[in-house]
Protein backbone atom coordinates (compact mmCIF):
# COMPACT_ATOMS: atom_id res chain seq x y z
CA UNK A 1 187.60 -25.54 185.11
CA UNK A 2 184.15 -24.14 184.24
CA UNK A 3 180.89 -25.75 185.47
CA UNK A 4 176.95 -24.86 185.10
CA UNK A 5 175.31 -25.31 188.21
CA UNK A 6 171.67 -26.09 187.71
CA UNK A 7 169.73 -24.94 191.02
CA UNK A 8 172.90 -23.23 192.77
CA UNK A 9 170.45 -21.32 194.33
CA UNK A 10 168.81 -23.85 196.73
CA UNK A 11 170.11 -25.78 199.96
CA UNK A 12 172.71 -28.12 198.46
CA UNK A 13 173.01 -26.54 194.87
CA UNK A 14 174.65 -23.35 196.66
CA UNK A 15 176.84 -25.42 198.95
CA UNK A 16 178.21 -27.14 196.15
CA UNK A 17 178.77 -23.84 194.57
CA UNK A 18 180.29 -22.27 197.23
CA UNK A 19 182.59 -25.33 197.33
CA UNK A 20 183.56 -25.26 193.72
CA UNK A 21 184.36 -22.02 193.82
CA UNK A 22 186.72 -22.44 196.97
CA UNK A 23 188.36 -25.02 195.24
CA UNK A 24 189.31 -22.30 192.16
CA UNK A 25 186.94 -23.53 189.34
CA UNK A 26 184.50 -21.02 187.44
CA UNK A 27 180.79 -21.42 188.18
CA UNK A 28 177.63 -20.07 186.72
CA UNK A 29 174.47 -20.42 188.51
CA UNK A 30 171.02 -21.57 186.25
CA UNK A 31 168.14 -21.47 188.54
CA UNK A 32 164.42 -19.77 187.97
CA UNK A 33 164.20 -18.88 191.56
CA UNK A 34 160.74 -20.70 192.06
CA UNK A 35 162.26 -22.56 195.31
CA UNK A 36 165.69 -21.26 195.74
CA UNK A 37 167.21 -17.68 197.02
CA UNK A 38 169.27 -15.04 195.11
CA UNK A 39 170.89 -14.63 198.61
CA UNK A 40 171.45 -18.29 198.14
CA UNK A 41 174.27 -17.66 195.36
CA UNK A 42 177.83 -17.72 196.07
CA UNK A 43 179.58 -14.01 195.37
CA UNK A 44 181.77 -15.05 192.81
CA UNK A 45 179.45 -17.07 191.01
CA UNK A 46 177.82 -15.93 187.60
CA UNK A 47 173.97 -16.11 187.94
CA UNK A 48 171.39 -16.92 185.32
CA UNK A 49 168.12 -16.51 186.48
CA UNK A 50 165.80 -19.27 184.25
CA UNK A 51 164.31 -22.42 183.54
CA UNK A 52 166.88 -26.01 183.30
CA UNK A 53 164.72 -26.49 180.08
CA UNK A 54 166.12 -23.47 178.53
CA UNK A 55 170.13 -24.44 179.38
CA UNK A 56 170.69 -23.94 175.56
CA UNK A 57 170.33 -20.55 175.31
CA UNK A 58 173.58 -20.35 177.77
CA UNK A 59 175.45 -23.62 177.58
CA UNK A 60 178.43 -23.79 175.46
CA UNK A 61 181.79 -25.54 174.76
CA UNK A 62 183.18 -23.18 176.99
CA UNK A 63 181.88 -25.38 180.09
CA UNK A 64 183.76 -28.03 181.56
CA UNK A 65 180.65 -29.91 183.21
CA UNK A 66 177.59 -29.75 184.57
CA UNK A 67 176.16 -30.35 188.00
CA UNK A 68 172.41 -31.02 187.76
CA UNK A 69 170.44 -30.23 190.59
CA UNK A 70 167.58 -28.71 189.57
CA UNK A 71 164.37 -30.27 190.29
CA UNK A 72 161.18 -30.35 192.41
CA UNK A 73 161.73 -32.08 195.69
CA UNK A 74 158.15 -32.79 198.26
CA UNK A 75 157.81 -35.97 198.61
CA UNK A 76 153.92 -35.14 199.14
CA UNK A 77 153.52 -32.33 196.73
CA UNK A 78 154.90 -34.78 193.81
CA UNK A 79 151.80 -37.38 195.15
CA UNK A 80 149.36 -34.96 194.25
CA UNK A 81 150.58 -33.05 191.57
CA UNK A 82 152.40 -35.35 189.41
CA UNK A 83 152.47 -33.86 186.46
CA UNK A 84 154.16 -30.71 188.13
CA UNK A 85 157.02 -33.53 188.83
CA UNK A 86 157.43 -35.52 185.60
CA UNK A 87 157.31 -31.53 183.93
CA UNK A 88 160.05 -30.40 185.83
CA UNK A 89 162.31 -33.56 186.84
CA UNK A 90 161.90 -35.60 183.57
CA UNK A 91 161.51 -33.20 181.00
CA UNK A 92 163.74 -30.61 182.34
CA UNK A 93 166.65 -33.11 182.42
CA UNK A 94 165.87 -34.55 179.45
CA UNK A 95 166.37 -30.90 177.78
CA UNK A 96 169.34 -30.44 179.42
CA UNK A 97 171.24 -33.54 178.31
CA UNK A 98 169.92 -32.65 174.69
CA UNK A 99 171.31 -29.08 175.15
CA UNK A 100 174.76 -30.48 176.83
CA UNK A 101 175.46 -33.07 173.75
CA UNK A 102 175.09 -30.11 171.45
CA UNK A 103 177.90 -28.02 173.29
CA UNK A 104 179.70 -31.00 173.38
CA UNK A 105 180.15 -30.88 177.10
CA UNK A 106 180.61 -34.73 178.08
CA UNK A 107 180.83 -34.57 181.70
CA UNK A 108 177.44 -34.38 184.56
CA UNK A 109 177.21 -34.90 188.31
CA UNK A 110 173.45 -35.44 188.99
CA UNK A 111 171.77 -35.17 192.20
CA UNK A 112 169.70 -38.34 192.99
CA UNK A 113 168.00 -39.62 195.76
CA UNK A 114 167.42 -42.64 198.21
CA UNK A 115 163.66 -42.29 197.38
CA UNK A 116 164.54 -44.30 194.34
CA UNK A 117 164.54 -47.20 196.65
CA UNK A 118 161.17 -46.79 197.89
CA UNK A 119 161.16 -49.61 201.46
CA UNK A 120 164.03 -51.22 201.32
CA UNK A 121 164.55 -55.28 201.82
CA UNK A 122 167.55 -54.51 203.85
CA UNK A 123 169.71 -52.17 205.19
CA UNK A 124 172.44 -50.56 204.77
CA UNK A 125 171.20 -49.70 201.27
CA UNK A 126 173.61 -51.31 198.33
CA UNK A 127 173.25 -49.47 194.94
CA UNK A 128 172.35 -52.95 193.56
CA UNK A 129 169.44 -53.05 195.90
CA UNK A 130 165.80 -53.30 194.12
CA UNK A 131 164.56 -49.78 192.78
CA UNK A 132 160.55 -49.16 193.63
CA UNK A 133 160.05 -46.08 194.60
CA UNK A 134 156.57 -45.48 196.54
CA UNK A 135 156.02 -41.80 195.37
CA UNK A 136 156.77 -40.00 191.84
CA UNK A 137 159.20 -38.03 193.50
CA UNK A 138 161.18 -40.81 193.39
CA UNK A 139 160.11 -42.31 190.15
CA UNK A 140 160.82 -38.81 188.43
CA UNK A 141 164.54 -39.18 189.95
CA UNK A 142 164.99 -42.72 188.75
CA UNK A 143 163.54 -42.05 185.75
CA UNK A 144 166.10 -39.94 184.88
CA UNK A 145 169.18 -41.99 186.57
CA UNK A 146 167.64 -44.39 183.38
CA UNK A 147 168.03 -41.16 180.67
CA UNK A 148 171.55 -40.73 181.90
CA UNK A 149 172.55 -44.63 181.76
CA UNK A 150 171.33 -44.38 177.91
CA UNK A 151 172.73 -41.03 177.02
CA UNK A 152 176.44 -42.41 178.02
CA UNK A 153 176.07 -45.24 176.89
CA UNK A 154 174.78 -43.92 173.38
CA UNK A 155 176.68 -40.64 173.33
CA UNK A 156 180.06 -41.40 175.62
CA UNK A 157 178.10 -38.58 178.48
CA UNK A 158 180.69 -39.17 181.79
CA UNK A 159 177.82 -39.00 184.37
CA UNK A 160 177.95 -39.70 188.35
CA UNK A 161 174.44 -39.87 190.46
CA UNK A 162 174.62 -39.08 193.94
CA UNK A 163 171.78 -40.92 195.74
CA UNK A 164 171.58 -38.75 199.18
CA UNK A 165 169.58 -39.91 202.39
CA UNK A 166 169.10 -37.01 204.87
CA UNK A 167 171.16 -34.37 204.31
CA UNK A 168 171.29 -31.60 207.24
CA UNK A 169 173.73 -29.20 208.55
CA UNK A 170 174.46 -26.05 206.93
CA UNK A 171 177.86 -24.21 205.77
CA UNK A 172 178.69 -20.84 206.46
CA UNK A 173 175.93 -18.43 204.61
CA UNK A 174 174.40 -21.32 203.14
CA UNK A 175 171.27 -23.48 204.94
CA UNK A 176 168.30 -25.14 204.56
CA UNK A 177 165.57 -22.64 204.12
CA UNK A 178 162.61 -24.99 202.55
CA UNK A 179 159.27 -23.14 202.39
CA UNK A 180 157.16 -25.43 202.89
CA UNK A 181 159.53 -27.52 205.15
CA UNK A 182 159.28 -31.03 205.53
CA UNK A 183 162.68 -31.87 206.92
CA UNK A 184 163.05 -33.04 210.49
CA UNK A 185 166.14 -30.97 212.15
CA UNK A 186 165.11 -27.50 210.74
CA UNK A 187 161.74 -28.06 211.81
CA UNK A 188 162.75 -29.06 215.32
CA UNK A 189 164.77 -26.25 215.26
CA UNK A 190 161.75 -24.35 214.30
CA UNK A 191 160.22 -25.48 217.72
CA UNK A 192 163.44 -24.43 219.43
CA UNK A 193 162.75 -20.78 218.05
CA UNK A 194 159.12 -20.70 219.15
CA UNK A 195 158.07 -20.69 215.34
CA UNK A 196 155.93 -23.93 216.14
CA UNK A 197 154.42 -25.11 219.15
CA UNK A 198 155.82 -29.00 219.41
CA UNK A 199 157.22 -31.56 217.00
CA UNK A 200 155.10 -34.40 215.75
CA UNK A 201 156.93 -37.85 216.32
CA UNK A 202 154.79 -39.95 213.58
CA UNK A 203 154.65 -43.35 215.21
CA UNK A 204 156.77 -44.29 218.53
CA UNK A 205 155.75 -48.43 217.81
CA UNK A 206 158.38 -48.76 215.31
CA UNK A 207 160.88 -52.12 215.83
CA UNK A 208 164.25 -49.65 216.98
CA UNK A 209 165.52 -49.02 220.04
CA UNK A 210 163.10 -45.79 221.11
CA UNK A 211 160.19 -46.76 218.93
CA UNK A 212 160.59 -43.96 216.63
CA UNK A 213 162.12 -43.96 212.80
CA UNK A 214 165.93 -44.53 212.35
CA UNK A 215 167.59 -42.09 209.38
CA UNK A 216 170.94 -41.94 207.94
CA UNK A 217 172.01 -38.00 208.23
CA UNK A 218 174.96 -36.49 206.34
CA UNK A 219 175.87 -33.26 206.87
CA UNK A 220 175.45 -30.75 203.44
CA UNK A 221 179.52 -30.17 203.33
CA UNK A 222 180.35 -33.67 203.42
CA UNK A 223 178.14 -33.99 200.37
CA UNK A 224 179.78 -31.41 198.60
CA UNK A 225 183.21 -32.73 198.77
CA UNK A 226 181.52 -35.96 197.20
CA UNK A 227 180.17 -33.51 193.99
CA UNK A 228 183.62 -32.65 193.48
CA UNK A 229 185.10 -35.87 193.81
CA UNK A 230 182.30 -37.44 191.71
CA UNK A 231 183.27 -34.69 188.54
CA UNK A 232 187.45 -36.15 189.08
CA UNK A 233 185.66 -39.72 189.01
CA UNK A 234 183.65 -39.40 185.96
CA UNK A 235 184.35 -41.37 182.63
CA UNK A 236 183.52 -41.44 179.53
CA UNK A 237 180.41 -43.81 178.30
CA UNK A 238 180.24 -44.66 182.06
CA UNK A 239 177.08 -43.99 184.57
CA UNK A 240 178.87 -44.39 188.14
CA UNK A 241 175.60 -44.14 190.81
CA UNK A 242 176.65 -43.77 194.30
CA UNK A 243 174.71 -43.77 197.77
CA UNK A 244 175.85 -40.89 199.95
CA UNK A 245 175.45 -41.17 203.79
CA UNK A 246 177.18 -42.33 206.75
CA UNK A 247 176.22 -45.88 207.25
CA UNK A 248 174.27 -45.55 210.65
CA UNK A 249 171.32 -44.24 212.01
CA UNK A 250 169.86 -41.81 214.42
CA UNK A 251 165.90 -41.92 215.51
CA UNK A 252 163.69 -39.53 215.56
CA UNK A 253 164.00 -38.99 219.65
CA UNK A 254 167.60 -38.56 219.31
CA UNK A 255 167.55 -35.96 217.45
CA UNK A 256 164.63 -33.78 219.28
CA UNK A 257 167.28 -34.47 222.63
CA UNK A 258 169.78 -33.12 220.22
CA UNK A 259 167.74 -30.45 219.41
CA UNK A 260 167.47 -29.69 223.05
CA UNK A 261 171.19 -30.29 223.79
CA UNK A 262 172.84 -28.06 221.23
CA UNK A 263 169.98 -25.23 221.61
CA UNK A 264 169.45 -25.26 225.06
CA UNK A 265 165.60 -24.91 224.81
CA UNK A 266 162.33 -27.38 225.46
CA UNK A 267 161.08 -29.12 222.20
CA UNK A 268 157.64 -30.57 222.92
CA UNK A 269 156.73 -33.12 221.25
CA UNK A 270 153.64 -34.83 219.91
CA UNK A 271 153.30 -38.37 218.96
CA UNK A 272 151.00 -38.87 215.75
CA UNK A 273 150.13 -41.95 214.05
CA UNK A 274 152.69 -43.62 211.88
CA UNK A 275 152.55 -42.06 208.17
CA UNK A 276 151.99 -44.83 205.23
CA UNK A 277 154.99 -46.03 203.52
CA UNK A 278 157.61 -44.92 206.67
CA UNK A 279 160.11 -47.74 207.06
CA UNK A 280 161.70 -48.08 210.18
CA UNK A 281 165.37 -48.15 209.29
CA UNK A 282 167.04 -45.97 206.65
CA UNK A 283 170.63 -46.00 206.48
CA UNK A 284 172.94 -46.02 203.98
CA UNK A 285 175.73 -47.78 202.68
CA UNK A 286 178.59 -45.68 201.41
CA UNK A 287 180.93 -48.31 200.77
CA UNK A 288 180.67 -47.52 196.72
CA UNK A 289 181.55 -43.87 197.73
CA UNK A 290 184.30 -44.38 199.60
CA UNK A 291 185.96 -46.92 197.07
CA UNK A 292 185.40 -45.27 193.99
CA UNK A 293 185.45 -41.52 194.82
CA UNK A 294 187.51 -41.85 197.55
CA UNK A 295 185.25 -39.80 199.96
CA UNK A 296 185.33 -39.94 203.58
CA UNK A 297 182.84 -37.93 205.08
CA UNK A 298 184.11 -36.32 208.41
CA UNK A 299 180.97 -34.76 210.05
CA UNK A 300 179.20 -37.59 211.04
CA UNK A 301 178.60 -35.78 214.54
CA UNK A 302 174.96 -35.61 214.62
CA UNK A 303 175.42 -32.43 217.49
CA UNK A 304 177.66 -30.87 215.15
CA UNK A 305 175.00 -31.24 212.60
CA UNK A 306 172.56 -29.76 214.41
CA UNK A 307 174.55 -26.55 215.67
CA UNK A 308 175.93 -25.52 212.38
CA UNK A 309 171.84 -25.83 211.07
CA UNK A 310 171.00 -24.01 214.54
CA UNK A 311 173.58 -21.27 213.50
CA UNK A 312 172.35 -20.98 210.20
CA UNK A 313 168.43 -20.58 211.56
CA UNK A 314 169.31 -18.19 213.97
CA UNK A 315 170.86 -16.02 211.61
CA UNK A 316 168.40 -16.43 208.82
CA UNK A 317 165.68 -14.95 211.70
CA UNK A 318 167.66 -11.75 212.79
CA UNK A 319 167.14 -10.82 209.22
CA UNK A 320 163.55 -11.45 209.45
């Protein structure tokens, strides 16, 4: 099979790559390069450095599928420059489903987000849990989980969101190289180095066991199985939307003694004031996953997490 991968050259979008590609398929890369790596694309892969909004000039009927993940992702960028988010997210994806209906290909795995939830009522997160997202980061993302719901149910599209919590970990060549980055384990890690003097634990008042925030983490090959089950799952005129994460929770403190664990060095840390719109408990449920993709994530180690990201970091600074 042939599939258009639409920022292969980022964190996940070249995991997923690297993944088809093991599994035998055909894969061109579409990315403009503005937040992902040429380094970042698998060899084997075709590359097409450009814009998502320009997928016509290079999609054809020759393509099996698409997998979408091509977007802008800061949570606190997006609250300050909007526009840059509703340009990119909404109208980029919007040009690519006009571009895939007129190669006729009928099948798209699209990378969603838990954000769409905003602060949940309860947890574990259902898919059939209220959507309010608190940032338009989020609203940009559900936004366009609505375009794809009308575009297979208008044109017959066979689409599959993937909601993701905290994805971490890193496989092989490909990690998490964010620039700015806002993620917690590669900027512990980045304390670990000595590329940052302590970690700031925002709030340590919260109602969990250590006072600090609980998140669900899934590690970044787990999720790429799911991409590959999601394309088998697909049907036609249907909009499956699936959470992805692995059902429980760790805080903020266990993974800075993680950190410390798996790295061997002091991680100082710094308690800050709680940031607005933090809930305490994030965790996902994957029971939607499991039943109808049949995934089973099997990395739910949150050490093994870490050390494959520690791994990655370490060799992404001997080449700096």
């Amino acid at each position: 099979m042939k599939y258009l991968v639409t920022g292969g050259a980022g964190y996940v979008g070249s995991v997923v790559a690297q993944h088809l590609l093991e599994a035998g398929h055909e894969v061109t890369v579409l990315d403009n390069l503005s937040t992902g790596f040429r380094e970042g694309v698998p060899a084997g892969a075709a590359f097409v450095e450009g814009d998502v909004r320009d997928a016509a000039k290079w999609l054809d009927a020759s393509y099996d599928g698409v997998l979408h993940f091509a977007a802008s992702s800061q949570v606190g960028e997006s609250v300050v420059k909007p526009e840059k988010y509703w340009e990119n997210n909404v109208a980029g994806s919007m040009a690519l489903l006009g571009a895939m209906r007129e190669a006729g290909v009928r099948t798209l795995v699209f990378s969603s987000t838990a954000a769409t939830y905003g602060e949940p009522e309860q947890v574990p997160i259902v898919e059939s849990a209220p959507t309010r997202p608190t940032n338009p980061y989020g609203a940009t993302k559900l936004a366009v989980d609505h375009m794809i719901t009308s575009e297979a149910n208008a044109h017959g599209l066979a689409a599959v969101s993937l909601r993701y919590f905290n994805v971490a970990g890193a496989y092989g060549a490909y990690g998490e190289r964010h620039d700015p980055e806002s993620h917690l384990i590669p900027l512990v890690l980045q304390v670990a180095q000595g590329r940052r003097d302590a970690i700031s634990v925002y709030g340590d008042d919260y109602p969990t066991p250590d006072g600090t925030c609980v998140r669900d983490y899934i590690h970044v090959a787990d999720l790429a199985e799911a991409h590959l089950l999601a394309l088998r799952a697909a049907r036609p005129g249907e909009h499956l939307i699936c959470n992805l994460g692995n059902g429980s929770g760790f805080s903020v403190r266990e993974v800075v003694e993680t950190v410390r664990k798996v790295t061997g060095h002091p991680v100082p840390e710094v308690v800050a004031p709680r940031r607005g719109g933090d809930p305490a408990v994030l965790v996902a449920s994957a029971d939607a996953a499991r039943g109808k993709l049949g995934w089973n994530p099997s990395r739910a180690d949150l050490a093994g997490i870490v050390a494959d990201a520690w791994t990655f970091a370490q060799s992404i600074a001997r080449e700096q």
